[in-house]
Protein backbone atom coordinates (compact mmCIF):
# COMPACT_ATOMS: atom_id res chain seq x y z
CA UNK A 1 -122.96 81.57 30.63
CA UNK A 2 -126.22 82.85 30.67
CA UNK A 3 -128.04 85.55 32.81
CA UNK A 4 -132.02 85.54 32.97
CA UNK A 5 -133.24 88.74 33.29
CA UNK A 6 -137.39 88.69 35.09
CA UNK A 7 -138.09 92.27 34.29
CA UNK A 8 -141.78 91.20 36.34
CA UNK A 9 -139.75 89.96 39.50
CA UNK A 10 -136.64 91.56 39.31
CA UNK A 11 -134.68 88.35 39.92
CA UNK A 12 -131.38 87.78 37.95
CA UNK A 13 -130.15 84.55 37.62
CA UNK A 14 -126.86 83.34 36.19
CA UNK A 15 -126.78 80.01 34.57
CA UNK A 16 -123.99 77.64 32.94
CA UNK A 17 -125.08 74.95 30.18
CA UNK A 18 -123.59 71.77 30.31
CA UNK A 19 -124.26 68.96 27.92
CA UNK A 20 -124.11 68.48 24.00
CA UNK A 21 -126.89 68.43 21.39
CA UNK A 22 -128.24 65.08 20.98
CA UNK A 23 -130.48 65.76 18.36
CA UNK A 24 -133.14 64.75 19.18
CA UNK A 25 -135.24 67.22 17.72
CA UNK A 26 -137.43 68.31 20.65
CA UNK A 27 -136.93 71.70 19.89
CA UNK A 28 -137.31 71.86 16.08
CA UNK A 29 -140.75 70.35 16.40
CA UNK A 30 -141.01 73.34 18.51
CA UNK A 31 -142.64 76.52 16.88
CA UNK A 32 -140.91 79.49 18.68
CA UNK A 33 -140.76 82.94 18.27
CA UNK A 34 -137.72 84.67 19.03
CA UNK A 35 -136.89 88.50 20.07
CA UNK A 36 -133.00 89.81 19.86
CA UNK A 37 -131.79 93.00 21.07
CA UNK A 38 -127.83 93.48 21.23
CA UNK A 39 -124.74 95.72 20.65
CA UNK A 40 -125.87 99.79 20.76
CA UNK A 41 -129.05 99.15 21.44
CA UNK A 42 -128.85 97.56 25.49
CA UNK A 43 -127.82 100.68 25.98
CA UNK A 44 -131.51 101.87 26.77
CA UNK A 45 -131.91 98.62 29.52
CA UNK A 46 -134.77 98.07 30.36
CA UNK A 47 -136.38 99.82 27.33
CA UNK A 48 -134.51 97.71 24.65
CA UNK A 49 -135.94 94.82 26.17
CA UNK A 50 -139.24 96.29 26.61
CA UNK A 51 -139.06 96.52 30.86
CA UNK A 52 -140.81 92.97 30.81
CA UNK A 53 -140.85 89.63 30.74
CA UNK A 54 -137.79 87.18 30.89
CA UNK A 55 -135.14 88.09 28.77
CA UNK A 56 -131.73 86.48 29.03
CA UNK A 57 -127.88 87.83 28.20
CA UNK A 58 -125.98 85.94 26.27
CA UNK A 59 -122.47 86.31 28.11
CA UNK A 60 -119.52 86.78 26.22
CA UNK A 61 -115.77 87.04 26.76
CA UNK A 62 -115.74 90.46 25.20
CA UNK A 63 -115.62 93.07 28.34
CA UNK A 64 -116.94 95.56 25.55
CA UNK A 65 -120.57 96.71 26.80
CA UNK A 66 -121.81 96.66 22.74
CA UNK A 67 -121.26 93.13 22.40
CA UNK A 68 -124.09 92.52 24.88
CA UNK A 69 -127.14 90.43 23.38
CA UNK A 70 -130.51 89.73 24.89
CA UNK A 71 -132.91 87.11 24.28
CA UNK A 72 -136.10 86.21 24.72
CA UNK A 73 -137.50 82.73 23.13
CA UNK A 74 -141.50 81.87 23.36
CA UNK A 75 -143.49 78.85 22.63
CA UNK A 76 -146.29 79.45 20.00
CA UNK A 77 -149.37 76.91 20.03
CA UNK A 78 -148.52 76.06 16.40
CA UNK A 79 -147.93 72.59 15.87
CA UNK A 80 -145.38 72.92 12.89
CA UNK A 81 -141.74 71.97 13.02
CA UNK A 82 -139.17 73.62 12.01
CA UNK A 83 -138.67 73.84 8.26
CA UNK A 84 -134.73 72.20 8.63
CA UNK A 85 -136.22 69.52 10.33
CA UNK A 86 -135.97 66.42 8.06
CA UNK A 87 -138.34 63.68 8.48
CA UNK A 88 -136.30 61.44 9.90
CA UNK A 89 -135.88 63.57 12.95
CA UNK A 90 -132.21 65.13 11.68
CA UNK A 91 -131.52 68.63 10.70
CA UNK A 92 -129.99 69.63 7.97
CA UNK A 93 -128.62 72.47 8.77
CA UNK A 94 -127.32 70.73 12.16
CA UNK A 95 -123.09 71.11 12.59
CA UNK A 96 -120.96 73.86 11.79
CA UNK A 97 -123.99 75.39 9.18
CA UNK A 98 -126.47 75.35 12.25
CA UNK A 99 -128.36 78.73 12.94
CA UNK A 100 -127.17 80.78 15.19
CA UNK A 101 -130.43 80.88 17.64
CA UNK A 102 -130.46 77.18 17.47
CA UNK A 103 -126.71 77.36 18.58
CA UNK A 104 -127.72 79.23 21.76
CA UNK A 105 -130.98 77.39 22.69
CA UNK A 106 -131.48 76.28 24.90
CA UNK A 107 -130.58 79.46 27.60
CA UNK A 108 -132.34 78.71 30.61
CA UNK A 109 -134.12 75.35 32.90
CA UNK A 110 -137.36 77.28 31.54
CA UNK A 111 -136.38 76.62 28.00
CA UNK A 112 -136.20 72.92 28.55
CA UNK A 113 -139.32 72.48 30.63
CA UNK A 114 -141.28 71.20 27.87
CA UNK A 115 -138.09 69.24 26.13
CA UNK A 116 -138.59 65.88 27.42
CA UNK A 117 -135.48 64.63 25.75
CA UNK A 118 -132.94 67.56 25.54
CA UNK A 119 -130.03 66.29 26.96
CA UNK A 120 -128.92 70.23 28.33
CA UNK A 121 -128.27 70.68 32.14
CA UNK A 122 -128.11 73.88 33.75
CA UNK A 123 -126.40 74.93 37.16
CA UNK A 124 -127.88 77.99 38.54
CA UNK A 125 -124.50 79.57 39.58
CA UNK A 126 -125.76 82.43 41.58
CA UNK A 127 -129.04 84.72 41.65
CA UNK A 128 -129.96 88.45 42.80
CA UNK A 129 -132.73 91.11 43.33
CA UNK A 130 -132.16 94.27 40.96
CA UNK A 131 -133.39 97.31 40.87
CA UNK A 132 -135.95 98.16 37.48
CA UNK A 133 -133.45 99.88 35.25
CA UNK A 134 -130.44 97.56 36.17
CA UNK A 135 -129.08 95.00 33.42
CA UNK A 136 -128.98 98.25 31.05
């Protein structure tokens, strides 16, 4: 499960993936840049995740309130694939060795907008107004 915070909104949605990898690569030929905030430090909200933009939380089983993680994934305009990415279209770091931010992507329907071939589905499962400050 995933929950997309829009800190410019203040819409929450709560997302579940369905699907496998297919690998088809979409994503590796994809430059992104990548911002993490988790454990201790979502305990300053809104200010951990700098108050704006889309950032999702990666939902775990743990009910502990440290083992929390944002995300927030961005398309550059860099046209250079990922350096795993064999020529062939394969990873080779793809399996049990695969990164962990390439485990989690995609998070959201946003993330796969411009994916043509990722085989991910997500089911919006429900969706909220909050308050600036909440999702801390």
């Amino acid at each position: 499960m995933f929950i997309e915070w829009n800190y410019d909104t203040l819409v929450a949605r709560e997302y579940e993936r369905s699907g496998e990898c297919n690998g088809c690569g979409d994503c590796c030929r994809t430059v992104f840049n990548m911002k993490m905030f988790g454990g201790e430090k979502t305990e300053h909200g809104g200010l951990a995740v700098d108050g704006k933009g889309i950032w999702t939380e990666i939902v775990s089983d743990s009910e502990d309130e440290d083992d929390r993680e944002f995300i927030r994934f961005s398309i550059t305009e860099e046209d250079r694939p990922c350096s795993a990415l064999l020529p062939d279209g394969k990873c080779t770091q793809h399996g049990p060795r695969k990164q962990w931010c390439c485990r989690v992507f995609p998070t959201s329907p946003r993330d796969i907008d411009s994916l043509p071939n990722c085989s991910y589905e997500f089911t919006e499962i429900r969706n909220w107004v909050f308050e600036d400050g909440e999702g801390e």
